[in-house]
Protein backbone atom coordinates (compact mmCIF):
# COMPACT_ATOMS: atom_id res chain seq x y z
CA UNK A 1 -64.71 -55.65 -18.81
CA UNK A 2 -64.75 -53.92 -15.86
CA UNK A 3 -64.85 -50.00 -15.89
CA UNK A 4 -62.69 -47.63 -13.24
CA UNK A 5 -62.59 -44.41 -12.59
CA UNK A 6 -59.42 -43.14 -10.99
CA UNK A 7 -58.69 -40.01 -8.55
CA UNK A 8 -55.44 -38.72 -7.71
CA UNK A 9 -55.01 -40.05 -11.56
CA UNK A 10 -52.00 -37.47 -12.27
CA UNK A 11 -49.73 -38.63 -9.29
CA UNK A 12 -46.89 -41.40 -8.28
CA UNK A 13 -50.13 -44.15 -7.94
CA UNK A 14 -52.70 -42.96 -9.98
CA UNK A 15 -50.68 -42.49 -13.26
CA UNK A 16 -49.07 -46.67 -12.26
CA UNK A 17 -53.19 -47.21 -11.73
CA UNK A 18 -53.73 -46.46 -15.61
CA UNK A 19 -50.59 -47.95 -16.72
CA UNK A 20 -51.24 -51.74 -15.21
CA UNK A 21 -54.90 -51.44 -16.20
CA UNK A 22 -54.04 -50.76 -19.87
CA UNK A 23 -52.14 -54.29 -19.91
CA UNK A 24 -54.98 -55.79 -18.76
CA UNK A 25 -57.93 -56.96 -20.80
CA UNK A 26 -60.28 -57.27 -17.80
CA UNK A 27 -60.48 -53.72 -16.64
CA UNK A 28 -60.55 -50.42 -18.80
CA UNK A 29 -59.59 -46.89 -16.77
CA UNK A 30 -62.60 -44.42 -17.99
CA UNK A 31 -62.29 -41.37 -16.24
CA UNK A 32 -59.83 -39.95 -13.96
CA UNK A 33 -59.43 -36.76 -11.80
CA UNK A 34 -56.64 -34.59 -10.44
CA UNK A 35 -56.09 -31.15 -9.29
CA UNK A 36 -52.99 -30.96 -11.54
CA UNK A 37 -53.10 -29.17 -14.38
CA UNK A 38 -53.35 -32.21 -16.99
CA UNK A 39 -55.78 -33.13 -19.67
CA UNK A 40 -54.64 -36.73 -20.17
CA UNK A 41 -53.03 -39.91 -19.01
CA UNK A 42 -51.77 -42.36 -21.43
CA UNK A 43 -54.95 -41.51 -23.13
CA UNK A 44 -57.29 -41.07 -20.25
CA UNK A 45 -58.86 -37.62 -19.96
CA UNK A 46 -58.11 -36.47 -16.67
CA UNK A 47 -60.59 -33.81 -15.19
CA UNK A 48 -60.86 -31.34 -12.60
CA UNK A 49 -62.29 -33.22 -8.72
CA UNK A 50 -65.15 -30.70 -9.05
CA UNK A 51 -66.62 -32.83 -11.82
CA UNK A 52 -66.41 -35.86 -9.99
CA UNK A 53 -69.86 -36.32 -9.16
CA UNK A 54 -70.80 -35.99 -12.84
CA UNK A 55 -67.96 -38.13 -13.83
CA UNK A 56 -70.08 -40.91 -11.79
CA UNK A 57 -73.54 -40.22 -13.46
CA UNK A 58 -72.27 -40.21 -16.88
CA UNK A 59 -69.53 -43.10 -16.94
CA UNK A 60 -71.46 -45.14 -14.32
CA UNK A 61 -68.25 -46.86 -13.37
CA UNK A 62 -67.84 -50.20 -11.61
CA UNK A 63 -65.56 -49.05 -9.24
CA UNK A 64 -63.27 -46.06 -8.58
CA UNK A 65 -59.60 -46.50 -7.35
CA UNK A 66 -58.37 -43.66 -4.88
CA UNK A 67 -54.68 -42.51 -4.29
CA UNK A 68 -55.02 -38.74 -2.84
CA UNK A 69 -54.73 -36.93 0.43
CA UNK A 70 -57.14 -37.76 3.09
CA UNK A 71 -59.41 -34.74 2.56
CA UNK A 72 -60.59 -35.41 -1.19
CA UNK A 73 -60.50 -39.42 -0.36
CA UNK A 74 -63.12 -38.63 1.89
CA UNK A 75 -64.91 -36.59 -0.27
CA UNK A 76 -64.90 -38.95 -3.15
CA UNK A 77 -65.89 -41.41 -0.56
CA UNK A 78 -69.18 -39.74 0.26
CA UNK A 79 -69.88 -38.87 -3.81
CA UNK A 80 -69.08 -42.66 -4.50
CA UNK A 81 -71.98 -43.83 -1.52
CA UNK A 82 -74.52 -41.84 -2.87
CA UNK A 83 -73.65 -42.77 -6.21
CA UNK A 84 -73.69 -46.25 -4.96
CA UNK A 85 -70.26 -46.79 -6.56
CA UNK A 86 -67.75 -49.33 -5.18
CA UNK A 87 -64.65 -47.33 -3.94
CA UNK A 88 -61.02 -49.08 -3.22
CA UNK A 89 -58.80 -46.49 -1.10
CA UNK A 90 -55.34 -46.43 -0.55
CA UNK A 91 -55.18 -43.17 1.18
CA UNK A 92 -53.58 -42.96 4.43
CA UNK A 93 -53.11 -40.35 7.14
CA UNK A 94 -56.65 -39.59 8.16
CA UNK A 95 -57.92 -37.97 11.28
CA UNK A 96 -60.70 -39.73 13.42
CA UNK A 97 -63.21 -37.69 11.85
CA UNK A 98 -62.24 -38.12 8.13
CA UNK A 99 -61.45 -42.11 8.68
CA UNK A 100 -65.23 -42.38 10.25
CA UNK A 101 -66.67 -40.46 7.30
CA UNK A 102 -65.34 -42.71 4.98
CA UNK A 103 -66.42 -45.78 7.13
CA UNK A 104 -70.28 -44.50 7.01
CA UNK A 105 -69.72 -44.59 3.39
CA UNK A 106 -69.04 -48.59 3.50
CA UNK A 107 -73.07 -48.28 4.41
CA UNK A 108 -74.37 -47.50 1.37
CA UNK A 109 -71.50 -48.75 -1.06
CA UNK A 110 -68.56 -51.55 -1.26
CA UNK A 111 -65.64 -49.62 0.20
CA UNK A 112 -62.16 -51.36 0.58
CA UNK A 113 -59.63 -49.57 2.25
CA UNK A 114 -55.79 -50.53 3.06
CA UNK A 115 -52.53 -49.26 3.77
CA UNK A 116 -50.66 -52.07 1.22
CA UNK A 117 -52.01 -53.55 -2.19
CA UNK A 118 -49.17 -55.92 -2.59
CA UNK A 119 -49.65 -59.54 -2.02
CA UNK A 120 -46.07 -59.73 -0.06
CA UNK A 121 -47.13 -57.40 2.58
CA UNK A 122 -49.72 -59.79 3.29
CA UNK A 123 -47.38 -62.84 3.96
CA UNK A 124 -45.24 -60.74 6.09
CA UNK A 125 -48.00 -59.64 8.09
CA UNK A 126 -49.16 -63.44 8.58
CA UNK A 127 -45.73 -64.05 9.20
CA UNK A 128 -44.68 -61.29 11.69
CA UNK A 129 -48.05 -62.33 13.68
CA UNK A 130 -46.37 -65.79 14.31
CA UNK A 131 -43.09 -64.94 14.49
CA UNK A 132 -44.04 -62.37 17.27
CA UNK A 133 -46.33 -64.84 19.40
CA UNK A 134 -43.40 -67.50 18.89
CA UNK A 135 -40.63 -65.47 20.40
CA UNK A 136 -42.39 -64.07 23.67
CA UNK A 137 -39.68 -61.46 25.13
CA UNK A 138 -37.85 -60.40 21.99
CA UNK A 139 -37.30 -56.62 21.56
CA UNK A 140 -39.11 -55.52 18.55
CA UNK A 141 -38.12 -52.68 16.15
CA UNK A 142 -40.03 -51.67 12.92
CA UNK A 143 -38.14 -49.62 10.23
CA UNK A 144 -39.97 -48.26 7.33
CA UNK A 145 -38.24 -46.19 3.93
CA UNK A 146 -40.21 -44.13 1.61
CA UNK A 147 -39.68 -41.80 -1.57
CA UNK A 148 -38.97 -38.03 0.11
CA UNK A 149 -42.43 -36.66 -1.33
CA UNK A 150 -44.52 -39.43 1.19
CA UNK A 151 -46.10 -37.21 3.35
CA UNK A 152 -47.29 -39.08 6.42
CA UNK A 153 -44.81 -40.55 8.64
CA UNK A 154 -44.81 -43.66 10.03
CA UNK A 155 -46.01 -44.83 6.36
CA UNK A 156 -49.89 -46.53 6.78
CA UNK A 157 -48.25 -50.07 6.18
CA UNK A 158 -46.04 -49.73 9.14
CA UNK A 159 -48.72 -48.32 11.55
CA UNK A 160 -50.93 -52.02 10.28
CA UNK A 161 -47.61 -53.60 11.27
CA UNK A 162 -47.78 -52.20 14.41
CA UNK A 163 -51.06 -53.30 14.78
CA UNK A 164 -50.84 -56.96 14.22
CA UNK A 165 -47.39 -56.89 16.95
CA UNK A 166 -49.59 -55.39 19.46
CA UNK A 167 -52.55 -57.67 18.58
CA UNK A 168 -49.72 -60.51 18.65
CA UNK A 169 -48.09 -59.81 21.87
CA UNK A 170 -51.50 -58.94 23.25
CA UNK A 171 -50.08 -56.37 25.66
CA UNK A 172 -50.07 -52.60 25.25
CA UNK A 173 -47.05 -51.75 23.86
CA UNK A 174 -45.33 -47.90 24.13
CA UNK A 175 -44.56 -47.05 20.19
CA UNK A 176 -41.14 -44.79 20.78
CA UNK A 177 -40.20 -43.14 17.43
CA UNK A 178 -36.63 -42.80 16.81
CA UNK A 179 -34.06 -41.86 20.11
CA UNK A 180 -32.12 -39.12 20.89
CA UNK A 181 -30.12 -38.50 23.79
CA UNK A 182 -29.88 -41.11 26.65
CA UNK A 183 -32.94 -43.11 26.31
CA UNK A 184 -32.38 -46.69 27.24
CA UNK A 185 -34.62 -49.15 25.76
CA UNK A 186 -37.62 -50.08 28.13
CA UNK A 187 -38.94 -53.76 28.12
CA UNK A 188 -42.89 -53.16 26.72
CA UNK A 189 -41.27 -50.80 23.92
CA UNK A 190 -41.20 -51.13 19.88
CA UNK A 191 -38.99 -48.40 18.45
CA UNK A 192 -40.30 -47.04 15.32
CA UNK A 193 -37.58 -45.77 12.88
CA UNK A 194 -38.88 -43.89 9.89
CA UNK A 195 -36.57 -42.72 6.65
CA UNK A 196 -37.52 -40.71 3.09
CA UNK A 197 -35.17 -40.40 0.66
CA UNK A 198 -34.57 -40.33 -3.31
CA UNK A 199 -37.67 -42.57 -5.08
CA UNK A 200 -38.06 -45.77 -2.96
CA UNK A 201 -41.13 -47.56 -3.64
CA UNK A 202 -41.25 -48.71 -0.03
CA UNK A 203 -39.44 -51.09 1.88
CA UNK A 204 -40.71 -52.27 5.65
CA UNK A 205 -38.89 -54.27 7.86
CA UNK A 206 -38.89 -55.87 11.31
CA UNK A 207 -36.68 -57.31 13.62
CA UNK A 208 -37.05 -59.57 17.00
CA UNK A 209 -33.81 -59.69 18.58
CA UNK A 210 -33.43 -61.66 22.03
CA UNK A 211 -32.00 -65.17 23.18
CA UNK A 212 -28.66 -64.64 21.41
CA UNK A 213 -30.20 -64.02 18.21
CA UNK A 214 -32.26 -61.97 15.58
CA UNK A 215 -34.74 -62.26 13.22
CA UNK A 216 -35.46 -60.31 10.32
CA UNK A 217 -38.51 -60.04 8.25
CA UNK A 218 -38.62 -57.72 5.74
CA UNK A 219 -40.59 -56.90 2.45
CA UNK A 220 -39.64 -53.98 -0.69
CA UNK A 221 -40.94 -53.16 -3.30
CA UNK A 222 -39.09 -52.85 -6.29
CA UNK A 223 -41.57 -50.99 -8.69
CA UNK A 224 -45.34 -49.20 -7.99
CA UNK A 225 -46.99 -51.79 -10.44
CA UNK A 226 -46.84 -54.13 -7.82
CA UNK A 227 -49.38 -51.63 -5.80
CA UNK A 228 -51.32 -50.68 -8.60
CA UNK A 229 -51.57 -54.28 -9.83
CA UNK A 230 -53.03 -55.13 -6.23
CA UNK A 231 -55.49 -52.31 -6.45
CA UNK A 232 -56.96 -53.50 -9.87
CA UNK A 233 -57.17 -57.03 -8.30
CA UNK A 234 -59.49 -55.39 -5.46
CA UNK A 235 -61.63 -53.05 -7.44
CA UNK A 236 -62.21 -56.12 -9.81
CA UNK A 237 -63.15 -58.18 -6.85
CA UNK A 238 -65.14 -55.16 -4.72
CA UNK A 239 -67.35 -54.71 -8.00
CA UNK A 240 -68.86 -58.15 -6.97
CA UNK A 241 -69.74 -57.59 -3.34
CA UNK A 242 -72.25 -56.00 -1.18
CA UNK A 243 -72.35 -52.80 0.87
CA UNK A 244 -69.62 -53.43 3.36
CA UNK A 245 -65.93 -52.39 4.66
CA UNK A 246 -63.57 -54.85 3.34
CA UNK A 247 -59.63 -55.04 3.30
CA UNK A 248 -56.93 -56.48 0.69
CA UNK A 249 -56.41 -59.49 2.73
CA UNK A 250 -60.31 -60.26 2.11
CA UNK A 251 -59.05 -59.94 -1.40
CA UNK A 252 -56.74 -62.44 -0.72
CA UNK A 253 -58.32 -64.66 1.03
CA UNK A 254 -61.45 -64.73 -1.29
């Protein structure tokens, strides 16, 4: 049985955290903490972030499972290294500063951080990556749709996206987010579209248009399990590795 503590355990990811893990019979949620004002979740006491440090020193946990904003994830990050707990992040928006804080942590503990726990986001990165070097020329455009409480904008799974075009193409693409006015499309451009509304899980989606034709590859998510399901899968895994930055696709791939 594997133990977790969870932060940011009152929220949209946290609360789906606690839910998957209690159908599972490998890993058992034993602490959580939130700045909301809540005692429990489905039976896990949920405690103030101040006590976090303690939290670690009395439950000893074999990994803690982060969904916050980028200030406390980098907090916890620096309580979970000197605790030398493993820490699986899916906290996005950082600043340079904040992001390299919680990459010293990976020194002294496991630390696994990504943008996307599900398994399909994987594929479609793979996939983009060779669709992109297979159709040299195409115009590229990547839309992204998120629930209207998602505060950073584009979402961290569309910025990895990015990423793997530009490591694809290998040239150095402008990013042009959204158009307005006359603004004609420039060859070495990917236009960046980015939407919020109601409670969408997430949807990402990219198309390669040139030749006479277009391709679309796309991914959604049709419920939060699917993330929270891919986080248990990498704290389960991180509790078995050494000091170290890792990402989900190490996950997958191990």
């Amino acid at each position: 049985m594997i133990s977790l503590g969870v932060s940011g355990a009152a929220g949209r990811m946290g609360e789906a955290v606690i839910e998957t893990a209690a159908g599972r019979e490998d890993v058992e949620v034993v602490f959580g903490v939130d700045t909301a004002d809540v005692e429990e979740v489905l039976g896990v006491p949920i405690d103030d972030p101040d006590a976090f440090e303690t939290l670690l020193e009395s439950h000893d946990p074999d990994a803690v499972i982060d969904f916050t904003v980028p200030r406390a994830a980098t907090t916890f990050a620096t309580a979970c290294a000197e605790a030398g707990v493993p820490l699986v992040t899916g906290t996005t928006g950082h600043d340079d500063l904040q992001f390299e804080t919680v990459a010293a942590a990976s020194e002294r503990t496991p630390v696994l951080k990504a943008t996307n726990f599900a398994r399909g986001i994987q594929a479609l990165l793979r996939t983009v990556s060779a669709a992109v070097e297979a159709l040299p020329g195409y115009d590229i455009e990547v839309t992204e749709t998120h629930h209207n409480g998602k505060r950073d904008a584009p979402s961290g799974t569309a910025n990895t996206i990015l990423e793997e075009i530009q490591d694809a193409r290998e040239a150095d693409f402008e990013e042009v987010y959204g158009r307005e006015g006359i603004q004609p499309r420039e060859e070495e451009e990917i236009g960046v579209h980015v939407r919020r509304a109601g409670d969408i899980r997430g949807e990402h989606e990219v198309m390669l248009a040139g030749n006479d034709e277009v391709v679309t590859l796309a991914h959604r998510a049709e419920d939060r399990g699917v993330f929270a399901a891919g986080a248990i899968d990498a704290a389960v895994w991180l509790s078995e590795q050494e000091s170290g930055w890792y990402e989900f696709s190490d996950v997958i791939d191990g």
